[in-house]
PDB file of N, CA and C in Angstrom:
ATOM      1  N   UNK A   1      -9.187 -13.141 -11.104  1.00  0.00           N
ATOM      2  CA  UNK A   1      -8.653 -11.866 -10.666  1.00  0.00           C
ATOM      3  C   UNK A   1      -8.420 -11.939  -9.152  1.00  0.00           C
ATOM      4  N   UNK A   2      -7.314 -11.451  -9.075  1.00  0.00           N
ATOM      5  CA  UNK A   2      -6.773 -10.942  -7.298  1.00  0.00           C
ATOM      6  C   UNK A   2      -7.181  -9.876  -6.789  1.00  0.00           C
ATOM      7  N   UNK A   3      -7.491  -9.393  -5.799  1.00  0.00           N
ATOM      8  CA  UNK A   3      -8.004  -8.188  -5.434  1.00  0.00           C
ATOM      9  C   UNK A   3      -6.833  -8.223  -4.009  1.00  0.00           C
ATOM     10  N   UNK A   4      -5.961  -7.371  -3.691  1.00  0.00           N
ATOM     11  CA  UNK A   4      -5.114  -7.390  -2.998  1.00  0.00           C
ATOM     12  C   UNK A   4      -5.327  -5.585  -1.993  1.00  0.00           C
ATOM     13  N   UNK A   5      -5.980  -5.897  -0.757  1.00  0.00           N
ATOM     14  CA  UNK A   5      -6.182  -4.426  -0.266  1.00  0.00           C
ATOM     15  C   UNK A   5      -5.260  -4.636   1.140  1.00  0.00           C
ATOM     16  N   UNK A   6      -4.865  -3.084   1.401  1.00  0.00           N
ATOM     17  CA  UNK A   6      -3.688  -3.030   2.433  1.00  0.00           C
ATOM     18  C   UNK A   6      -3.965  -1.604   2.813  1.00  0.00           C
ATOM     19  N   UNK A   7      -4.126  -2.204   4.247  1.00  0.00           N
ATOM     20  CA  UNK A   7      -4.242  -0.853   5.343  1.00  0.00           C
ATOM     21  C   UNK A   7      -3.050  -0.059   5.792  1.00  0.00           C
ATOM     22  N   UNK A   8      -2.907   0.880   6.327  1.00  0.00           N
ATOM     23  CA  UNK A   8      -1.467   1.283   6.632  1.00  0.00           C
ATOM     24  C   UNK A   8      -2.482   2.594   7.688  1.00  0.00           C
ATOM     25  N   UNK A   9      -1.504   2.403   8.804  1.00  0.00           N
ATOM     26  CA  UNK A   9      -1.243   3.260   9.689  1.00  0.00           C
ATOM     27  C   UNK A   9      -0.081   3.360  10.370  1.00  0.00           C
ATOM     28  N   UNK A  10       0.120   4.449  10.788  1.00  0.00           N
ATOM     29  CA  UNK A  10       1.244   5.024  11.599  1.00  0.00           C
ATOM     30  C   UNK A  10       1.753   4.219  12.742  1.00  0.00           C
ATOM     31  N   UNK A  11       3.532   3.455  12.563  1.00  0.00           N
ATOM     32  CA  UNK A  11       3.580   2.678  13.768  1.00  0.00           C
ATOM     33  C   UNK A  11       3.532   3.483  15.199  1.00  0.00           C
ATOM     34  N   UNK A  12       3.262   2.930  16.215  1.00  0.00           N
ATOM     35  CA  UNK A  12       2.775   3.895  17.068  1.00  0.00           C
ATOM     36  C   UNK A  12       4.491   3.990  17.749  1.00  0.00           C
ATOM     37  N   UNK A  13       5.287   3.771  17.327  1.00  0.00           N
ATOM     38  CA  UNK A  13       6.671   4.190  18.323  1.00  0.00           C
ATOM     39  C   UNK A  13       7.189   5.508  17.017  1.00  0.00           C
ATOM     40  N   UNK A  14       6.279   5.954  16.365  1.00  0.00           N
ATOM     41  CA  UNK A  14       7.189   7.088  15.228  1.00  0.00           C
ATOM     42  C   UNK A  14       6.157   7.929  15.515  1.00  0.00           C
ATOM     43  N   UNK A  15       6.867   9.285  15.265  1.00  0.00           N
ATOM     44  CA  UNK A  15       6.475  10.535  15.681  1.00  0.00           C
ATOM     45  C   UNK A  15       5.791  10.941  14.360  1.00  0.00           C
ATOM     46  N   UNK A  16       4.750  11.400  14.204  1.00  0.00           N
ATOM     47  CA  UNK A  16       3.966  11.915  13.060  1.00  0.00           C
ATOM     48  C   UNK A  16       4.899  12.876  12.339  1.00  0.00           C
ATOM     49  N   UNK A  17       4.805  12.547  11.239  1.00  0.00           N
ATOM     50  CA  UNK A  17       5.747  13.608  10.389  1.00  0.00           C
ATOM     51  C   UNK A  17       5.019  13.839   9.162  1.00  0.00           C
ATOM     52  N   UNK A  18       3.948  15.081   8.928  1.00  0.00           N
ATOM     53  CA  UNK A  18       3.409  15.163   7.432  1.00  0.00           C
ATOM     54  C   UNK A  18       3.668  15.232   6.749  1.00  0.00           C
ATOM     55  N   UNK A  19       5.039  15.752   6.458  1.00  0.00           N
ATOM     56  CA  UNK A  19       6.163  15.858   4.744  1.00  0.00           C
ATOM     57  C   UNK A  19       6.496  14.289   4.830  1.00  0.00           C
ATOM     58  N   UNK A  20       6.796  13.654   5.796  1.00  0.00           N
ATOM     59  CA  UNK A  20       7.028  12.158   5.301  1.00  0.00           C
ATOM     60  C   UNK A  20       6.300  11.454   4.955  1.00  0.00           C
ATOM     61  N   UNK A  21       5.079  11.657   5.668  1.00  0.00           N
ATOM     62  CA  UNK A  21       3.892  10.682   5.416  1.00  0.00           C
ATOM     63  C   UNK A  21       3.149  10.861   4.096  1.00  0.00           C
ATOM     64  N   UNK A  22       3.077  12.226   3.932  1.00  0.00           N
ATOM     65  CA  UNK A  22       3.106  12.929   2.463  1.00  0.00           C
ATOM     66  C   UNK A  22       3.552  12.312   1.232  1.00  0.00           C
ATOM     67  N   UNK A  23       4.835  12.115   1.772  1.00  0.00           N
ATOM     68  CA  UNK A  23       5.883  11.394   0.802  1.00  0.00           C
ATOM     69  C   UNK A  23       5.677  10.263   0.051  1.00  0.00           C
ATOM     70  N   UNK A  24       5.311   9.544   1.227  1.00  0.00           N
ATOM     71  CA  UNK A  24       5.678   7.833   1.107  1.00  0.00           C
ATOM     72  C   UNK A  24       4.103   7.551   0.911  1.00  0.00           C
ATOM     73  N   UNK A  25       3.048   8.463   0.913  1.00  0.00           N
ATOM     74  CA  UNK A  25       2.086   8.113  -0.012  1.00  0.00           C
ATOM     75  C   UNK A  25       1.615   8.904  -1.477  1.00  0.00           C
ATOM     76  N   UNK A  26       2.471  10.140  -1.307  1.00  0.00           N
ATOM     77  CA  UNK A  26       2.448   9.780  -3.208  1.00  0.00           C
ATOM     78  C   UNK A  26       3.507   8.674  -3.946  1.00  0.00           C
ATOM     79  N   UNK A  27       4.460   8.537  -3.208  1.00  0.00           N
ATOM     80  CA  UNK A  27       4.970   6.956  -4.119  1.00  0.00           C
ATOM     81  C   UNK A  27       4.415   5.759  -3.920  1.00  0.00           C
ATOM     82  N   UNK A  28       3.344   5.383  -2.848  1.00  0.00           N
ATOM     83  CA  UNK A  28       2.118   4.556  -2.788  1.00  0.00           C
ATOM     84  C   UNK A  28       1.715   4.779  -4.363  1.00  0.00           C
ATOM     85  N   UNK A  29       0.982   5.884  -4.326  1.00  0.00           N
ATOM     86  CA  UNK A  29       0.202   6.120  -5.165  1.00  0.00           C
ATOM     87  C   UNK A  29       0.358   6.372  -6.917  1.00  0.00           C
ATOM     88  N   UNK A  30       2.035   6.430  -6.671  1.00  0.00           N
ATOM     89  CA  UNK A  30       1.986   6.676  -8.556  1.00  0.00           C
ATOM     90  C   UNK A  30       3.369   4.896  -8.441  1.00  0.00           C
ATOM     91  N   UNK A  31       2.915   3.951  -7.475  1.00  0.00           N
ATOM     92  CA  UNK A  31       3.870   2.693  -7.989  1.00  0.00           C
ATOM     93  C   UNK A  31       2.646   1.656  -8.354  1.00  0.00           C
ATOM     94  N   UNK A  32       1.445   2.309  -8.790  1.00  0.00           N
ATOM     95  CA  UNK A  32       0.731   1.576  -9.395  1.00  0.00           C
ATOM     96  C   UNK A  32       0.787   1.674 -11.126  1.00  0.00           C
ATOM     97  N   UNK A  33       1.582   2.758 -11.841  1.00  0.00           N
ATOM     98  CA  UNK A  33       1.350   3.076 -12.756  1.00  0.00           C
ATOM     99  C   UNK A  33       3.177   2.367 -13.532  1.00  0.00           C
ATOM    100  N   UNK A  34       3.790   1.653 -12.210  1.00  0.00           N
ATOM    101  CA  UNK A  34       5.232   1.723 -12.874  1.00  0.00           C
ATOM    102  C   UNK A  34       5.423   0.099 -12.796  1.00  0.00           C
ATOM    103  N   UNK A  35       4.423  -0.714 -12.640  1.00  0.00           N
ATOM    104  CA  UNK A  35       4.243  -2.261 -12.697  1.00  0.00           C
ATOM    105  C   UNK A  35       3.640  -2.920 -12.965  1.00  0.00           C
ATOM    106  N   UNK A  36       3.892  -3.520 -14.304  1.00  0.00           N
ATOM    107  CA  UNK A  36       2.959  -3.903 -15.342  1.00  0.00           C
ATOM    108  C   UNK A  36       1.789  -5.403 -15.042  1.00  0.00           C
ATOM    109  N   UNK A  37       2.187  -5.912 -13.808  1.00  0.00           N
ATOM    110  CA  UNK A  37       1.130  -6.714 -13.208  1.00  0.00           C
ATOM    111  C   UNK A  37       0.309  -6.121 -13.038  1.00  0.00           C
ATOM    112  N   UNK A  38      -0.041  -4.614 -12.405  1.00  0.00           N
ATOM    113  CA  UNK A  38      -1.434  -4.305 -12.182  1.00  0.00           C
ATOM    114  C   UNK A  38      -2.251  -4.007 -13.003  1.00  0.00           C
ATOM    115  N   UNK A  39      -3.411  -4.130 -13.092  1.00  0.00           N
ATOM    116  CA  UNK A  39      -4.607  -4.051 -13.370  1.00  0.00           C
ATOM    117  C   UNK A  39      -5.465  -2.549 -12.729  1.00  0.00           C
ATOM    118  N   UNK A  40      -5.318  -2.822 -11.663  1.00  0.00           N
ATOM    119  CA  UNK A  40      -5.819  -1.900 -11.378  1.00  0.00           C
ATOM    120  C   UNK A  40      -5.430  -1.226 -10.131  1.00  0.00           C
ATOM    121  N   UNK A  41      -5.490   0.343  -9.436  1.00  0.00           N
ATOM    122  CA  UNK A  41      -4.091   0.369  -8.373  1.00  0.00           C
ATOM    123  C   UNK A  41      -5.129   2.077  -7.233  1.00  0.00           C
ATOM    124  N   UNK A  42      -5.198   1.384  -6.480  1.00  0.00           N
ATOM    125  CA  UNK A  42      -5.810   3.203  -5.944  1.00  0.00           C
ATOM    126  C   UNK A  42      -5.390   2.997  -4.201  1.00  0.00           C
ATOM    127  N   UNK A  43      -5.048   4.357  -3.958  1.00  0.00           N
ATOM    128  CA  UNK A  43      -4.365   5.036  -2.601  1.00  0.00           C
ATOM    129  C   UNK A  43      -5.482   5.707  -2.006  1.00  0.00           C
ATOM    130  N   UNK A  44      -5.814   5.639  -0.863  1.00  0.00           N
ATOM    131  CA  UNK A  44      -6.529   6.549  -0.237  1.00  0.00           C
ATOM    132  C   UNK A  44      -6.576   6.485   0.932  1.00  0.00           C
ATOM    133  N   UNK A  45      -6.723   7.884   1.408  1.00  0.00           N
ATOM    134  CA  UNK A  45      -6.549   8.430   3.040  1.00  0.00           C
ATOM    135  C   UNK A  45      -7.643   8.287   3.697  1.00  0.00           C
ATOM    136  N   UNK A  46      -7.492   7.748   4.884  1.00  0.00           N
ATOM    137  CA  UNK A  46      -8.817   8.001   5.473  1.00  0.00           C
ATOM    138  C   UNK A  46      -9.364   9.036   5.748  1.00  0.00           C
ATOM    139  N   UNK A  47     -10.459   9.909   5.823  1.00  0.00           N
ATOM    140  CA  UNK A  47     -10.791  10.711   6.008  1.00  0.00           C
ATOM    141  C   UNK A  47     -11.616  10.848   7.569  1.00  0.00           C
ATOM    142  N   UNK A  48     -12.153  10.046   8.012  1.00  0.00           N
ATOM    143  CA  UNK A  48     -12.893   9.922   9.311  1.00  0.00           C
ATOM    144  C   UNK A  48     -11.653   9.515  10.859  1.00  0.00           C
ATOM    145  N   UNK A  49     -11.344   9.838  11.522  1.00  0.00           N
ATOM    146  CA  UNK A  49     -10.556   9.548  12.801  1.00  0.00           C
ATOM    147  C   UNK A  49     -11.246   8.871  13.755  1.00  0.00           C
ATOM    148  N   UNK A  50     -11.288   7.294  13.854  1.00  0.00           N
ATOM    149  CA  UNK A  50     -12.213   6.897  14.683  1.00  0.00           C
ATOM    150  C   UNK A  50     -11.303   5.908  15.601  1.00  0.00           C
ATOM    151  N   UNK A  51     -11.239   5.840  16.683  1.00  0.00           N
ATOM    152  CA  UNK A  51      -9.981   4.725  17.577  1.00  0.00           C
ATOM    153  C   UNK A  51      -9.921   3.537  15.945  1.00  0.00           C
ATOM    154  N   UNK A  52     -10.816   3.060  15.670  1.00  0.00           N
ATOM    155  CA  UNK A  52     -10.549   1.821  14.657  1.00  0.00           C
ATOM    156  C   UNK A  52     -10.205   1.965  13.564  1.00  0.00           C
ATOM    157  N   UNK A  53      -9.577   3.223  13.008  1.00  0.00           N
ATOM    158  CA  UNK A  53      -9.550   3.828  11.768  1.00  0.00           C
ATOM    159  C   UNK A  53      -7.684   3.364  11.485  1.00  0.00           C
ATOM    160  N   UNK A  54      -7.660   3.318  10.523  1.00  0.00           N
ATOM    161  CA  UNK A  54      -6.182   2.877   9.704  1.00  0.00           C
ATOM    162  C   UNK A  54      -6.219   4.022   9.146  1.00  0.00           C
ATOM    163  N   UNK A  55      -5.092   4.762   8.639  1.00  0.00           N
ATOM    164  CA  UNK A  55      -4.699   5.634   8.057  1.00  0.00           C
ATOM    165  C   UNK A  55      -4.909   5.821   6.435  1.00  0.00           C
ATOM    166  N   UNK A  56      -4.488   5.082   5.775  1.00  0.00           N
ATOM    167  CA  UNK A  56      -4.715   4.944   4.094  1.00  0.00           C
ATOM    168  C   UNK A  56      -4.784   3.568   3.848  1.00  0.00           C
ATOM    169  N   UNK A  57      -5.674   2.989   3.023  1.00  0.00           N
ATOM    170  CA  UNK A  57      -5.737   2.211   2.055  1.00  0.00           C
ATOM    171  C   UNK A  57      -5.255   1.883   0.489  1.00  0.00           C
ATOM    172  N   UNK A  58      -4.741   0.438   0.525  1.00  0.00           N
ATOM    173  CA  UNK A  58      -4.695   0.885  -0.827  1.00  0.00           C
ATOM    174  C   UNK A  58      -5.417  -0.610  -1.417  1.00  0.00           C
ATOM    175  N   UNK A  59      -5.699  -0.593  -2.271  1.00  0.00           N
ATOM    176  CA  UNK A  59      -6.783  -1.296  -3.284  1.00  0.00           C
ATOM    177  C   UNK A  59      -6.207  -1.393  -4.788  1.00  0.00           C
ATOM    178  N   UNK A  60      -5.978  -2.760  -4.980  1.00  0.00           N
ATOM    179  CA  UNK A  60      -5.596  -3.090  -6.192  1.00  0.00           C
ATOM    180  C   UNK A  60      -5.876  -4.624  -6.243  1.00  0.00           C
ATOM    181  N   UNK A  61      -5.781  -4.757  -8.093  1.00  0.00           N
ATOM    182  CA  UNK A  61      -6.086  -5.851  -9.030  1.00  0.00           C
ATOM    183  C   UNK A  61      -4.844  -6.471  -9.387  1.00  0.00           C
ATOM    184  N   UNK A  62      -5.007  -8.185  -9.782  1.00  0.00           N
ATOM    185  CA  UNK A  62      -3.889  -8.374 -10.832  1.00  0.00           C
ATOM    186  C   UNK A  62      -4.934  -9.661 -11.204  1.00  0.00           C
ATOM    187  N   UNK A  63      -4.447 -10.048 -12.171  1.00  0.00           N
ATOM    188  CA  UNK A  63      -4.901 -11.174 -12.829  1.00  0.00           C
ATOM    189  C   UNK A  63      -4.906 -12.409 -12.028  1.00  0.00           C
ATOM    190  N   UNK A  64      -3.932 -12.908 -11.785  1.00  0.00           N
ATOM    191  CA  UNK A  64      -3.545 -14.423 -10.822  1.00  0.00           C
ATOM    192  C   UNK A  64      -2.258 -13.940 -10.037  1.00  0.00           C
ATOM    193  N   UNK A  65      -2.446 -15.361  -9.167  1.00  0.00           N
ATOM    194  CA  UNK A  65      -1.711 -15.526  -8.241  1.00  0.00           C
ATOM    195  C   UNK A  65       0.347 -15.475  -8.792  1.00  0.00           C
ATOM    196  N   UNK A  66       0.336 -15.821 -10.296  1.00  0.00           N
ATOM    197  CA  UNK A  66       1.273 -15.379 -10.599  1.00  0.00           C
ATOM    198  C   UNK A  66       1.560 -13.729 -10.966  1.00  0.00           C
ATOM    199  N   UNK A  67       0.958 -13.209 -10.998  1.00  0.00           N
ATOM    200  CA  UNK A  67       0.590 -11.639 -11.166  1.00  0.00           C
ATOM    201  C   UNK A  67       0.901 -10.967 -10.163  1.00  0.00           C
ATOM    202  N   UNK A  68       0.277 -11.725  -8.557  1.00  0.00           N
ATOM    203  CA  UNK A  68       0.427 -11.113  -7.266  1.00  0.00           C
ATOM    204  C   UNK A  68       2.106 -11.516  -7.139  1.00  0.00           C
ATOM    205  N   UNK A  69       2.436 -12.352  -7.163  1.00  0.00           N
ATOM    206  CA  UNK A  69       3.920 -12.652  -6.618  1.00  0.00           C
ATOM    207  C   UNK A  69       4.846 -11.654  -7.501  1.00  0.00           C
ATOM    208  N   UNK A  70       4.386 -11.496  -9.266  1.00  0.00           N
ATOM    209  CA  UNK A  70       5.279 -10.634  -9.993  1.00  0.00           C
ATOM    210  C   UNK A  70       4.875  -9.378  -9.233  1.00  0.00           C
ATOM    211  N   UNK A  71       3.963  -8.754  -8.356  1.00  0.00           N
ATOM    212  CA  UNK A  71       4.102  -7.016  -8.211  1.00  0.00           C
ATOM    213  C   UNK A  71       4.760  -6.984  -6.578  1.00  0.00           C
ATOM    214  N   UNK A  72       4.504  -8.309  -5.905  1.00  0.00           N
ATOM    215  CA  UNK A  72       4.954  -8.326  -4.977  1.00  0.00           C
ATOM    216  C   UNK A  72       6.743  -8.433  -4.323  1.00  0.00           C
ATOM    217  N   UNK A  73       7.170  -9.325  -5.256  1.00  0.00           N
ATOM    218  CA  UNK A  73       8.757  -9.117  -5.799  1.00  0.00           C
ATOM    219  C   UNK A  73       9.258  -8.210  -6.672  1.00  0.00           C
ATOM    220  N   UNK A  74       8.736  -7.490  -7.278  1.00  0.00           N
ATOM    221  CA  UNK A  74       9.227  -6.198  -8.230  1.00  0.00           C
ATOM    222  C   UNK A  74      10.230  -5.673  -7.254  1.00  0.00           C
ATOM    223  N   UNK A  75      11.553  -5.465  -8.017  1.00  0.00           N
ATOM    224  CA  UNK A  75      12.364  -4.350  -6.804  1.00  0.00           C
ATOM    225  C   UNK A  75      11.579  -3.275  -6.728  1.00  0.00           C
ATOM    226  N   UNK A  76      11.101  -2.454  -7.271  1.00  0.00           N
ATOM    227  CA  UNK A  76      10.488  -0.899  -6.727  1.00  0.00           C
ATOM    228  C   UNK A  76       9.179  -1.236  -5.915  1.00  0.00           C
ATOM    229  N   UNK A  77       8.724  -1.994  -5.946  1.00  0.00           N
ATOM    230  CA  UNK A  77       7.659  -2.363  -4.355  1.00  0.00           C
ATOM    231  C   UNK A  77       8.815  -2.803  -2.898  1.00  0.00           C
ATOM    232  N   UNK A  78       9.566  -3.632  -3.799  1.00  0.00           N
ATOM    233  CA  UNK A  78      10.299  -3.876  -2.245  1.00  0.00           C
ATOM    234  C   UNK A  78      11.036  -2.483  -1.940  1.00  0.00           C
ATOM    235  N   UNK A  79      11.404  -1.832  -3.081  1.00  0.00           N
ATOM    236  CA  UNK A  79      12.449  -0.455  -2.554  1.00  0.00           C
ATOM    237  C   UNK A  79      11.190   0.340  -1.204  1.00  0.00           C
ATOM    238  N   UNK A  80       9.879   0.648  -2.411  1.00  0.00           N
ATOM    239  CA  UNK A  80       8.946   0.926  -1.503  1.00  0.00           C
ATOM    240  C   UNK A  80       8.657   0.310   0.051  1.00  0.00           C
ATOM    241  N   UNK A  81       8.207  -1.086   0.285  1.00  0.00           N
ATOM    242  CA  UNK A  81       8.678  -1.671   1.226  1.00  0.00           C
ATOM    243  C   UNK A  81       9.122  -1.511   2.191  1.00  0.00           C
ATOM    244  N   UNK A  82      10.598  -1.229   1.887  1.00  0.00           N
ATOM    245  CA  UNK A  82      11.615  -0.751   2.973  1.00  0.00           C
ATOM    246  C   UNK A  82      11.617   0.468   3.706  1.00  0.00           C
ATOM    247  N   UNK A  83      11.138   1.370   2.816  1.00  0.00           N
ATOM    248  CA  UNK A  83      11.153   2.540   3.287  1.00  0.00           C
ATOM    249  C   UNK A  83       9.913   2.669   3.870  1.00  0.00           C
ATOM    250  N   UNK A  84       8.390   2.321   4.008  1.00  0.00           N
ATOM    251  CA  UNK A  84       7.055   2.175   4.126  1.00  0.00           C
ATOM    252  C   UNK A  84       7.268   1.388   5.512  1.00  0.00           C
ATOM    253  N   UNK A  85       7.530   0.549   5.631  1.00  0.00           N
ATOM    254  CA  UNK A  85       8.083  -0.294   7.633  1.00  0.00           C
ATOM    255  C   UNK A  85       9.112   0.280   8.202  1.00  0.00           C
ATOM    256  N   UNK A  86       9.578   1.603   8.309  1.00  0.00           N
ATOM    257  CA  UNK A  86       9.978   2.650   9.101  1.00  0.00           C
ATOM    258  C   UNK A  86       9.216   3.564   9.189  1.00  0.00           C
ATOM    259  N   UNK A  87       8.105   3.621   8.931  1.00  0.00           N
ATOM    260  CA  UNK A  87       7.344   4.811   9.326  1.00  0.00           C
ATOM    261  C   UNK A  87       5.582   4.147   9.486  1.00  0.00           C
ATOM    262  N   UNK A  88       5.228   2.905   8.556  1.00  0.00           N
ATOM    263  CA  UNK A  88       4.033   2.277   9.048  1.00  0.00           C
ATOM    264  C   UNK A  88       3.781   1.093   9.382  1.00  0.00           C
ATOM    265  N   UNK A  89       2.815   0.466   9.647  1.00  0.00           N
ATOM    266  CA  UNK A  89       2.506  -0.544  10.115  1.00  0.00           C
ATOM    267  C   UNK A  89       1.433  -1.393   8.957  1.00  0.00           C
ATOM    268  N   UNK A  90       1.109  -2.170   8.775  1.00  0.00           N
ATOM    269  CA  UNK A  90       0.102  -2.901   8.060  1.00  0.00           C
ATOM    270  C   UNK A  90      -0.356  -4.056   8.200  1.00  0.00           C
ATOM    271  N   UNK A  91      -1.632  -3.880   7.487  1.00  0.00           N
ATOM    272  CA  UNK A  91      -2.115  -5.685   7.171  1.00  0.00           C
ATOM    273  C   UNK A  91      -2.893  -5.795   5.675  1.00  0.00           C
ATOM    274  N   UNK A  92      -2.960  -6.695   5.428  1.00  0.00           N
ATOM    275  CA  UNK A  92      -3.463  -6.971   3.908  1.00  0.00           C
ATOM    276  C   UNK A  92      -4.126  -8.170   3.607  1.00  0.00           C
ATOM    277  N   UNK A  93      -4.961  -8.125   2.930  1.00  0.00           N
ATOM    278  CA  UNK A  93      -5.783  -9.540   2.250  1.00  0.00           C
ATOM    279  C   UNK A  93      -6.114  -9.606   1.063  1.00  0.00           C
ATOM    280  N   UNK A  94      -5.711 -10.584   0.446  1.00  0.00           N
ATOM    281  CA  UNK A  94      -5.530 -11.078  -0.534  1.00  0.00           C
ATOM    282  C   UNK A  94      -6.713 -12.316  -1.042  1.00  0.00           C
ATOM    283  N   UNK A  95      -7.802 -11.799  -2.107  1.00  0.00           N
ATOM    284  CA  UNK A  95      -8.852 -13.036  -2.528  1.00  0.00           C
ATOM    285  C   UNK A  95      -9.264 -13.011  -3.827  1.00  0.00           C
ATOM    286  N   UNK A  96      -9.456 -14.016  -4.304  1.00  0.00           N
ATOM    287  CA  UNK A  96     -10.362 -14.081  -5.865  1.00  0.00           C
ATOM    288  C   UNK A  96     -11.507 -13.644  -5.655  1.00  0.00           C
ATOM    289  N   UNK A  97     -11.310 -12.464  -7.007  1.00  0.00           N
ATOM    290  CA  UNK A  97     -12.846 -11.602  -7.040  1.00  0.00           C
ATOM    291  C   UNK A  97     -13.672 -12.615  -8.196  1.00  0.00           C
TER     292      UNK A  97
END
């Protein structure tokens, strides 16, 4: 199993916008249910504001490394993608659980 988690915060040259940010994390959150590699798929906001704090997380499963490349090339992650690096920033790691 893959365990694939990804931070996201606000790039710092974009102006906070809550209907957008709104946005682009409920389709975070329901493009776990529309790609049949995952296993397992969860969104969440940070709740604490600390200088070291990232904005939302997200946390998900797939079986193997062929699993990660099928959710990672899916067009509706890349559609997601595109639209998600105009408004955040990220990093992610990727390991066998």
């Amino acid at each position: 199993m893959i365990r694939h988690i990804v931070l996201f915060r606000r790039r710092p040259d974009v102006a906070r916008d809550v209907q957008r940010e709104a946005e682009l994390a409920a389709r975070m959150t329901a493009l776990g249910a529309d790609i049949p590699a995952i296993q397992f798929w969860r969104v969440a906001a940070n709740e604490f504001d600390r200088p070291i704090s990232w904005d939302y997380v997200l946390e998900s499963e797939v079986a193997d490394a062929e699993a990660l490349d099928a959710y990672l090339f899916h067009p509706l992650h890349q559609a997601l993608v595109a639209d998600l690096k105009l408004y955040f920033e990220w990093a992610a790691v990727d390991y066998t659980a």
